[in-house]
PDB file of N, CA and C in Angstrom:
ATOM      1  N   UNK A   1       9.149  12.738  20.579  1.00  0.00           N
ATOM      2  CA  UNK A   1       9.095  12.210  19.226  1.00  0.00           C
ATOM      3  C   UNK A   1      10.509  12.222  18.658  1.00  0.00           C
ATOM      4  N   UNK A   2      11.462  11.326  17.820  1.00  0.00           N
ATOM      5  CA  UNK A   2      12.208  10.951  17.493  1.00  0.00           C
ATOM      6  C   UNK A   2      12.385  11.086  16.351  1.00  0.00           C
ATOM      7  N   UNK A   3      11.862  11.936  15.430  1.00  0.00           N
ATOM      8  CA  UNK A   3      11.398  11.511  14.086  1.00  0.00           C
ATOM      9  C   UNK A   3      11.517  10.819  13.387  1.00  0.00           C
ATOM     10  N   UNK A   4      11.484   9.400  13.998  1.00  0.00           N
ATOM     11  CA  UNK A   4      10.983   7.778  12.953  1.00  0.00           C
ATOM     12  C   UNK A   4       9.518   7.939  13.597  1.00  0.00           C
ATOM     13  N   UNK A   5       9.093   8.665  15.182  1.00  0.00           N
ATOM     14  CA  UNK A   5       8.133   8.427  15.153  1.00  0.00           C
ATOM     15  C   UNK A   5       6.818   9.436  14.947  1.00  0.00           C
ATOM     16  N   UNK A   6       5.706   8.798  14.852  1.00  0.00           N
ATOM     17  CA  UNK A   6       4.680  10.046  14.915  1.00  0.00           C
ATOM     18  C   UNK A   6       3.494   9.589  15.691  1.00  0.00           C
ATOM     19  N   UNK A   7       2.808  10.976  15.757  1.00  0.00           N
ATOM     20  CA  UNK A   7       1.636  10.749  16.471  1.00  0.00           C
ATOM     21  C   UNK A   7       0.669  10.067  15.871  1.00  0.00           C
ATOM     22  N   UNK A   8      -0.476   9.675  16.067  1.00  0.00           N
ATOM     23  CA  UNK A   8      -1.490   9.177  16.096  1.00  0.00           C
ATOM     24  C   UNK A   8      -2.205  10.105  14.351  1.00  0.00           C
ATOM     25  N   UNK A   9      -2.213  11.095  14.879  1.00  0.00           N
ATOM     26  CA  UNK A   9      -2.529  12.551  13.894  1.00  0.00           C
ATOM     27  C   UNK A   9      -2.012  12.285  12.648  1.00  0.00           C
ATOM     28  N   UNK A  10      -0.520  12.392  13.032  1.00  0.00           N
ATOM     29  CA  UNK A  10       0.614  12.369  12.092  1.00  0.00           C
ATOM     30  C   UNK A  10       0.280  11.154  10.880  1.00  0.00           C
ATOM     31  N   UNK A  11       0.651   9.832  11.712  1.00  0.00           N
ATOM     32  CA  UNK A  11       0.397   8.682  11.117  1.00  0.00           C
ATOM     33  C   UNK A  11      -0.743   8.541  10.063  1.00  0.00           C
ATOM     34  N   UNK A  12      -2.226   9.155  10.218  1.00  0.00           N
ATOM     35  CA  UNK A  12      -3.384   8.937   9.860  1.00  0.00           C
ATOM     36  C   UNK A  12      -3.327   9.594   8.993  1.00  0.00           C
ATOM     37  N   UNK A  13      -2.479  10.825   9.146  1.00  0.00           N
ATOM     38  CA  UNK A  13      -2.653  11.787   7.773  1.00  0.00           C
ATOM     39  C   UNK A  13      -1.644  11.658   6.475  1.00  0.00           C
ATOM     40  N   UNK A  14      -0.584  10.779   6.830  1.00  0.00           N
ATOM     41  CA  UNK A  14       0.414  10.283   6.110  1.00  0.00           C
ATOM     42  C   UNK A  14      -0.052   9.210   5.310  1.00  0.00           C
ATOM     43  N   UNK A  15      -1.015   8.251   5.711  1.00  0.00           N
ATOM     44  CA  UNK A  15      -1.492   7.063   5.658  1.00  0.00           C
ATOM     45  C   UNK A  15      -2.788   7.716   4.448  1.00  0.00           C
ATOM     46  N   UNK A  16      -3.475   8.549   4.534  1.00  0.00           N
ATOM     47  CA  UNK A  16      -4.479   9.045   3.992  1.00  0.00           C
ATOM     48  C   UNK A  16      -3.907   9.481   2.902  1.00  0.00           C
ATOM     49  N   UNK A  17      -2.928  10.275   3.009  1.00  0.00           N
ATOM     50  CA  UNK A  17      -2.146  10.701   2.114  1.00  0.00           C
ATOM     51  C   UNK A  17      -1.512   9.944   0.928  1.00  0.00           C
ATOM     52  N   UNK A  18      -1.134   8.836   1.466  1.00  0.00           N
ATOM     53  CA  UNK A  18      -0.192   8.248   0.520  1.00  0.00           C
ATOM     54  C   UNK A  18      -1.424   7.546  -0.313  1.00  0.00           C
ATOM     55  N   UNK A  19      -2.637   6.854   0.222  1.00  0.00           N
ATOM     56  CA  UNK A  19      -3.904   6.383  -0.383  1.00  0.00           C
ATOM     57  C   UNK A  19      -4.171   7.346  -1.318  1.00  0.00           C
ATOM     58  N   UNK A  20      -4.936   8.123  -0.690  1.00  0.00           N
ATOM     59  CA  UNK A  20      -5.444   9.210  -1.143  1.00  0.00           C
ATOM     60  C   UNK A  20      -5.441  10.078  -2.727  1.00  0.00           C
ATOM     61  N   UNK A  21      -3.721  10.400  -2.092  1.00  0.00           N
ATOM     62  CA  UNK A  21      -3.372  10.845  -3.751  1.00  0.00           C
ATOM     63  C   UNK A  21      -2.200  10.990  -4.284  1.00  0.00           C
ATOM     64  N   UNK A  22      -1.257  10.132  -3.617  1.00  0.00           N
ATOM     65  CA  UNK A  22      -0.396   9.200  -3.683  1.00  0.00           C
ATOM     66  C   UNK A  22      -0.322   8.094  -4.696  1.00  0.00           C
ATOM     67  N   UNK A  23      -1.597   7.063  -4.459  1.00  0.00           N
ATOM     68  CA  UNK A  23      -1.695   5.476  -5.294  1.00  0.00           C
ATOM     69  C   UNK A  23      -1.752   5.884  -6.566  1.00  0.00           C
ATOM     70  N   UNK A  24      -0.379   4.918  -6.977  1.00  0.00           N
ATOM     71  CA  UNK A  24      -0.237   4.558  -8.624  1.00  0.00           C
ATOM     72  C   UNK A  24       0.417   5.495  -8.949  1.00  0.00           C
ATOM     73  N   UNK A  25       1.388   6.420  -8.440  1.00  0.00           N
ATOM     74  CA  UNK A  25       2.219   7.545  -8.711  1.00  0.00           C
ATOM     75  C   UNK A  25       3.329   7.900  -8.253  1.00  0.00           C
ATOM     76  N   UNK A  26       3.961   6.722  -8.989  1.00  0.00           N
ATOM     77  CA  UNK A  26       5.374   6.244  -8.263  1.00  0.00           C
ATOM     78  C   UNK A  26       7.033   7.164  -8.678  1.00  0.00           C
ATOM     79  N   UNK A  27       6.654   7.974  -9.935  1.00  0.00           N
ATOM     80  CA  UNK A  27       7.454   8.926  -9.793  1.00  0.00           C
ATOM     81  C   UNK A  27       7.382  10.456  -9.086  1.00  0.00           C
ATOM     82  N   UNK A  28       5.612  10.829  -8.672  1.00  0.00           N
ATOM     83  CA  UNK A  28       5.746  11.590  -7.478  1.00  0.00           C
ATOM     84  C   UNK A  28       6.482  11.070  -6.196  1.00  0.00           C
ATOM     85  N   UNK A  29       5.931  10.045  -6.046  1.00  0.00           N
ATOM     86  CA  UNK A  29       6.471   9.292  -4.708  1.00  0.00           C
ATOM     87  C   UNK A  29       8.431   9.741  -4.864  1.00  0.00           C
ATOM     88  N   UNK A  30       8.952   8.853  -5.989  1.00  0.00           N
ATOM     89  CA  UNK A  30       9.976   8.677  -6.027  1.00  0.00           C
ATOM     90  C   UNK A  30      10.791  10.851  -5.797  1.00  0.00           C
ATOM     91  N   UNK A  31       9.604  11.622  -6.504  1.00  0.00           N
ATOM     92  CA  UNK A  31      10.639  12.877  -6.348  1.00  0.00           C
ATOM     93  C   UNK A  31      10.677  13.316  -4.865  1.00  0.00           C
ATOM     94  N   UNK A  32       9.573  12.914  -3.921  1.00  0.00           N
ATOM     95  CA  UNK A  32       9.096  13.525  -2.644  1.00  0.00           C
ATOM     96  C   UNK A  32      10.497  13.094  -1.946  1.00  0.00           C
ATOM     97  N   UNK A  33      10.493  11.465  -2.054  1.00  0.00           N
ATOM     98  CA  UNK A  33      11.782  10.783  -1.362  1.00  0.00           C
ATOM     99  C   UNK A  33      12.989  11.426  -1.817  1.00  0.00           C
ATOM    100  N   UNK A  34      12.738  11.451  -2.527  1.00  0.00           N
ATOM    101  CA  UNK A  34      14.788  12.537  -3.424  1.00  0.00           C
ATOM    102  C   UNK A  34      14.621  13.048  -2.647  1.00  0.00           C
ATOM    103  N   UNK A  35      14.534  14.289  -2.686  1.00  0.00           N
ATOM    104  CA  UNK A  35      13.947  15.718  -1.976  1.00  0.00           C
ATOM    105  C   UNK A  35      14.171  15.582  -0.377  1.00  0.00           C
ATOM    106  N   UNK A  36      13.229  14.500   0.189  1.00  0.00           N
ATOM    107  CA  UNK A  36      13.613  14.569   1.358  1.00  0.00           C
ATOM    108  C   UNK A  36      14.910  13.945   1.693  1.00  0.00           C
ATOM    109  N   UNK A  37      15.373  13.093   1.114  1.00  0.00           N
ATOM    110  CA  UNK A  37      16.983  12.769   1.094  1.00  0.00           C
ATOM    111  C   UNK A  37      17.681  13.854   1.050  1.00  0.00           C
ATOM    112  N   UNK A  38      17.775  15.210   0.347  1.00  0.00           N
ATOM    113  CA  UNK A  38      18.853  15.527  -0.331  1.00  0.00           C
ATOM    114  C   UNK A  38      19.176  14.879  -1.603  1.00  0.00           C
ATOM    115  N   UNK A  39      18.870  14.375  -2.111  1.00  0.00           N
ATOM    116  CA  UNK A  39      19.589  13.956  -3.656  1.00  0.00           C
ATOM    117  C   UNK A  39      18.698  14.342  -4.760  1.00  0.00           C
ATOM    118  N   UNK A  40      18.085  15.271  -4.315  1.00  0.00           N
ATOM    119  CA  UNK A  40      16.910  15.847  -5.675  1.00  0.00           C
ATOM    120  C   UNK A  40      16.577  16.966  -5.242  1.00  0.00           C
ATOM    121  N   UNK A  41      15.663  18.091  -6.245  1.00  0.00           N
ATOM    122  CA  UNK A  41      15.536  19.340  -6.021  1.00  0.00           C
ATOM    123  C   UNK A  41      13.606  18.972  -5.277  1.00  0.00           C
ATOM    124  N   UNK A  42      13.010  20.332  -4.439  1.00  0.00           N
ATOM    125  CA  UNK A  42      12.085  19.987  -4.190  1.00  0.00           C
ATOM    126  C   UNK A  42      11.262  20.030  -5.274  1.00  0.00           C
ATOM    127  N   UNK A  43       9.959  19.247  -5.073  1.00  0.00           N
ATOM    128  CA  UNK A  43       8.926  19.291  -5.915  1.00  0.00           C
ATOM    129  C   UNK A  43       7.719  20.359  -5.370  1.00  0.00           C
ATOM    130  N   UNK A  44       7.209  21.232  -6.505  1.00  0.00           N
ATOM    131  CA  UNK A  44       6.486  21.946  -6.486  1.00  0.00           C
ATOM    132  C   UNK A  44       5.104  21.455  -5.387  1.00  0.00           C
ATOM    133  N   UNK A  45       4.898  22.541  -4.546  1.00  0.00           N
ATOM    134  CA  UNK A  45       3.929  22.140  -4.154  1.00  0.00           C
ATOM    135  C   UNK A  45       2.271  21.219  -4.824  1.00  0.00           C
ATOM    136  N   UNK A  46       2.055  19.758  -3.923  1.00  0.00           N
ATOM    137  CA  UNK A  46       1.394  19.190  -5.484  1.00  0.00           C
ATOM    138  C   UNK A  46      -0.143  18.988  -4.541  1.00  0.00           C
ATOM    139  N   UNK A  47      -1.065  19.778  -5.405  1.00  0.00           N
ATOM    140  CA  UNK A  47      -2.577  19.687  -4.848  1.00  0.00           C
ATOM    141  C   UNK A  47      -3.523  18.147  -5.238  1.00  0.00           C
ATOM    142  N   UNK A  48      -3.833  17.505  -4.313  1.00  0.00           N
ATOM    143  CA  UNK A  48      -4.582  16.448  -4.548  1.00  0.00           C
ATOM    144  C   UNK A  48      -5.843  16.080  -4.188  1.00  0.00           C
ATOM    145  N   UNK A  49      -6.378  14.794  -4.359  1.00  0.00           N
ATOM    146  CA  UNK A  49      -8.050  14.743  -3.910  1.00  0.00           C
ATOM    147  C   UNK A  49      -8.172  15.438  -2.780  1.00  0.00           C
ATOM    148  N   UNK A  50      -7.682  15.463  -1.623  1.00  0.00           N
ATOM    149  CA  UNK A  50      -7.752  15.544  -0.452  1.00  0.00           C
ATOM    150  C   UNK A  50      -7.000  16.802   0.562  1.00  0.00           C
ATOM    151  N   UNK A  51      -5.484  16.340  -0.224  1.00  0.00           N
ATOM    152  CA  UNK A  51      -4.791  17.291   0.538  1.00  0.00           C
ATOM    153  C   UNK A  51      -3.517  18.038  -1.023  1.00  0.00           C
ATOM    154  N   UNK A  52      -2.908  19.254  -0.046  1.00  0.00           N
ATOM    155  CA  UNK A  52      -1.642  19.751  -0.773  1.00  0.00           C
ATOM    156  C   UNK A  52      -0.412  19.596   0.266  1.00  0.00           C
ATOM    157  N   UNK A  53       0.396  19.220  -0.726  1.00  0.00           N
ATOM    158  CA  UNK A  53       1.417  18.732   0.220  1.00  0.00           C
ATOM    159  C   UNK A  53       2.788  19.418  -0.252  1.00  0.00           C
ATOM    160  N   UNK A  54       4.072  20.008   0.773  1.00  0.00           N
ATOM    161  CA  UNK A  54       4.540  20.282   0.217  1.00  0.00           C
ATOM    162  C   UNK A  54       6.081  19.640   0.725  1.00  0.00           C
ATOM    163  N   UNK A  55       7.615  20.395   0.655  1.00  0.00           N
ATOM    164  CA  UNK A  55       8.132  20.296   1.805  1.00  0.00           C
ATOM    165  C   UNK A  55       8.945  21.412   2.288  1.00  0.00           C
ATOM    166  N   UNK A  56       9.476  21.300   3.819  1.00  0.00           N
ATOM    167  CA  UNK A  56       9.712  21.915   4.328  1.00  0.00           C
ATOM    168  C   UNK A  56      10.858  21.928   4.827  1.00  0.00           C
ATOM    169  N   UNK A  57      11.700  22.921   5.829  1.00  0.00           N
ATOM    170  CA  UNK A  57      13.466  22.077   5.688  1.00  0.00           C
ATOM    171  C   UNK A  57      12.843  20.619   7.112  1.00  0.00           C
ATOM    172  N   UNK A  58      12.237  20.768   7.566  1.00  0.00           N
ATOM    173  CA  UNK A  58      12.014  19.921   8.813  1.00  0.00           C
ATOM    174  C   UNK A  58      11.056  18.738   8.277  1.00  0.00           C
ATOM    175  N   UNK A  59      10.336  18.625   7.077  1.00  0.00           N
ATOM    176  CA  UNK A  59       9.676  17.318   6.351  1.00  0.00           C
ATOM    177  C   UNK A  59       8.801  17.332   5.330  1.00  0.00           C
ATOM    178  N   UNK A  60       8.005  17.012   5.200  1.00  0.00           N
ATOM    179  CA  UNK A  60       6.720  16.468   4.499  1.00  0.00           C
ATOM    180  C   UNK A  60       5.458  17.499   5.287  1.00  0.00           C
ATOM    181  N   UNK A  61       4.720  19.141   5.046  1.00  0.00           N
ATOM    182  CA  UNK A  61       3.861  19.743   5.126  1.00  0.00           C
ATOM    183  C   UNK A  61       2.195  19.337   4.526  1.00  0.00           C
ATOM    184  N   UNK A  62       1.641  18.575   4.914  1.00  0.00           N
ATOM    185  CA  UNK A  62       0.100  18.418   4.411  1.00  0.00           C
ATOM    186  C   UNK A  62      -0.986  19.342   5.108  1.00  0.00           C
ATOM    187  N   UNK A  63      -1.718  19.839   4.061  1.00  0.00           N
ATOM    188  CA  UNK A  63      -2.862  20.609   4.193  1.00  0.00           C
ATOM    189  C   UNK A  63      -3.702  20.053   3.580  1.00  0.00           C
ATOM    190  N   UNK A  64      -5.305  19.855   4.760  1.00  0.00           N
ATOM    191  CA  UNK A  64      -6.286  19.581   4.057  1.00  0.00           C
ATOM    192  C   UNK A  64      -6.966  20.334   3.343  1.00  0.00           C
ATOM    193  N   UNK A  65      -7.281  20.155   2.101  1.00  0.00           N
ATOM    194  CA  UNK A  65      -7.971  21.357   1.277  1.00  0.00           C
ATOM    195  C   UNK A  65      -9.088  21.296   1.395  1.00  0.00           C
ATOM    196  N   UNK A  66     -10.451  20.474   1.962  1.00  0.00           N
ATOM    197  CA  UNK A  66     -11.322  20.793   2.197  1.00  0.00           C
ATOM    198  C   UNK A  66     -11.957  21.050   3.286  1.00  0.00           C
ATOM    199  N   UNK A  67     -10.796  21.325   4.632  1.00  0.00           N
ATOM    200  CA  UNK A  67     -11.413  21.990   6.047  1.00  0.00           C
ATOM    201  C   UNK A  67     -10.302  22.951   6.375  1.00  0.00           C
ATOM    202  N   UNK A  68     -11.096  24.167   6.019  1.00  0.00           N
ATOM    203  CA  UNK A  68      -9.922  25.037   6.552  1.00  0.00           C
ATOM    204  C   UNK A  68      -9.560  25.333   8.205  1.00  0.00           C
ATOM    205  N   UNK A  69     -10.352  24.795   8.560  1.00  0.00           N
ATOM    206  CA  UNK A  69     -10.199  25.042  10.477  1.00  0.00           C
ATOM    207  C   UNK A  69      -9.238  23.551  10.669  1.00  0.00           C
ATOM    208  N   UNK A  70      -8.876  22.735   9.965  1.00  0.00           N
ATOM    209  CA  UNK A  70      -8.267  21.603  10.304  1.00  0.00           C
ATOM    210  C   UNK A  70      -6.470  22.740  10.386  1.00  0.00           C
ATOM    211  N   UNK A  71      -5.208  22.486  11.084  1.00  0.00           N
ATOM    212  CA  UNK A  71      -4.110  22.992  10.897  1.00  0.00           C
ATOM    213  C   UNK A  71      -3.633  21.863  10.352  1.00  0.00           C
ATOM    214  N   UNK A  72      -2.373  22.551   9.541  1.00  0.00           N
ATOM    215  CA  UNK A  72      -1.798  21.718   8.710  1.00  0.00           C
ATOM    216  C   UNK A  72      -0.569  20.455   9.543  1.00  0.00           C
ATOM    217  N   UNK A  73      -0.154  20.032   8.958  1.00  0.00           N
ATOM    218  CA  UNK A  73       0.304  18.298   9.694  1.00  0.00           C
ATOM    219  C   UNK A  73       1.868  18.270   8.827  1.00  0.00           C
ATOM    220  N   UNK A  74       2.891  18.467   9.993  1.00  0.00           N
ATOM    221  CA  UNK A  74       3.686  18.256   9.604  1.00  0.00           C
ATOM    222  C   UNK A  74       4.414  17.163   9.705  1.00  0.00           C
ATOM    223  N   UNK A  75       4.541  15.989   8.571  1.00  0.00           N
ATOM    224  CA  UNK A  75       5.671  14.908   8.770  1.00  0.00           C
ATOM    225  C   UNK A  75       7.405  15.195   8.695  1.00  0.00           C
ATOM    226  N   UNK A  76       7.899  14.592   9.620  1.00  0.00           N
ATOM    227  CA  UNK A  76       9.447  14.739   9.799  1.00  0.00           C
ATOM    228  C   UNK A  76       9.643  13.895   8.617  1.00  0.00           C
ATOM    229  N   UNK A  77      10.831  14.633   8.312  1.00  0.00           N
ATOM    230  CA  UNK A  77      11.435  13.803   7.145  1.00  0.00           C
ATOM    231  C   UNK A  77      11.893  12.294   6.705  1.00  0.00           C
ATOM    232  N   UNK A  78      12.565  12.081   7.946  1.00  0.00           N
ATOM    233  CA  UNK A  78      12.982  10.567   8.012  1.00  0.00           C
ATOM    234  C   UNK A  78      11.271   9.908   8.011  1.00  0.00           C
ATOM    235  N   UNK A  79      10.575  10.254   8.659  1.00  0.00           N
ATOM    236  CA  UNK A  79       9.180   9.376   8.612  1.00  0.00           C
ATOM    237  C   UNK A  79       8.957   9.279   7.679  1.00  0.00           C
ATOM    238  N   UNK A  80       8.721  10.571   6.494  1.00  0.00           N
ATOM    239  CA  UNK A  80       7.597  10.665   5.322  1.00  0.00           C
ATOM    240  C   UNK A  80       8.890   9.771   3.975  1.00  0.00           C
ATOM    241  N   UNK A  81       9.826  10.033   4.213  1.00  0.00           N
ATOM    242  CA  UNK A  81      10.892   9.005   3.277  1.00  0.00           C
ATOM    243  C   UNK A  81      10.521   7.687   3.529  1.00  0.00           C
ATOM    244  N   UNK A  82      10.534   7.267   4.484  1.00  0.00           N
ATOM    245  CA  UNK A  82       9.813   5.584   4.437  1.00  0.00           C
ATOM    246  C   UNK A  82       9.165   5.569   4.192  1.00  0.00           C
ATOM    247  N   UNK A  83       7.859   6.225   4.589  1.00  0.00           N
ATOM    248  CA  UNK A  83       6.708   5.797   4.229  1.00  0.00           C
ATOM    249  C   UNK A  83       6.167   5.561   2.393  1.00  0.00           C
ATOM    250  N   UNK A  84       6.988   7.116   1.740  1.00  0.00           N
ATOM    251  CA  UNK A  84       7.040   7.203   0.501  1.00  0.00           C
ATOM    252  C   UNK A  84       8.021   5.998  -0.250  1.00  0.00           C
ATOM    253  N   UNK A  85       8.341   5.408  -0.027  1.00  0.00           N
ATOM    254  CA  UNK A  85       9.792   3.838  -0.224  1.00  0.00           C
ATOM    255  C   UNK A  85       9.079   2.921  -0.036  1.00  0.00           C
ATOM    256  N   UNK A  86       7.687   2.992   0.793  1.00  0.00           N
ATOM    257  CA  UNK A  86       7.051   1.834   1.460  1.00  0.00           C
ATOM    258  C   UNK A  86       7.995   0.208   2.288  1.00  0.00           C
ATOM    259  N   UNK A  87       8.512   1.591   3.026  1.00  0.00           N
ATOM    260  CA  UNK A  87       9.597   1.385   4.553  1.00  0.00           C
ATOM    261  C   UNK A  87       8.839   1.209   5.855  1.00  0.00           C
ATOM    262  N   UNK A  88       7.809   2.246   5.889  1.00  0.00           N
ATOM    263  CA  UNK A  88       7.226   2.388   7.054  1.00  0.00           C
ATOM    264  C   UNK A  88       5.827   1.730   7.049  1.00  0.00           C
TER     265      UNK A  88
END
């Protein structure tokens, strides 16, 4: 993995994510991308329909909050910045 790319896992949960509890919340979006750039401070870990997401020095951390036997899904940074830009 390269981190532009992701798994199958990865992808689905990023994708869910950004639906999920993401849509119509374009200055979360916009602080996640700072953050993972470097050009902004992180944002507090933020709990949503689905998942909590946070970050990490290596990317974008999602946890599903309603299966705790699921492990949590880590996006690389360069991935979860596009995707949040709607790049990817």
């Amino acid at each position: 993995m390269t981190g532009l790319d992701l798994t199958a896992e990865q992808a689905d949960w990023l994708a869910d994510w950004l639906a999920s509890d993401m849509r119509g919340d374009a200055a979360a979006r916009a602080a996640f991308a700072a953050a993972l750039a470097g050009d902004g401070p992180t944002p507090v870990r933020r709990i949503g329909n689905l998942y909590a997401a946070s970050l990490s020095e290596k990317g974008l951390l999602l946890e599903n909050i309603h299966d705790d036997d699921l492990a949590p899904v880590l996006i690389p940074a360069p991935a979860a910045r596009r995707a949040l830009l709607g790049e990817g």
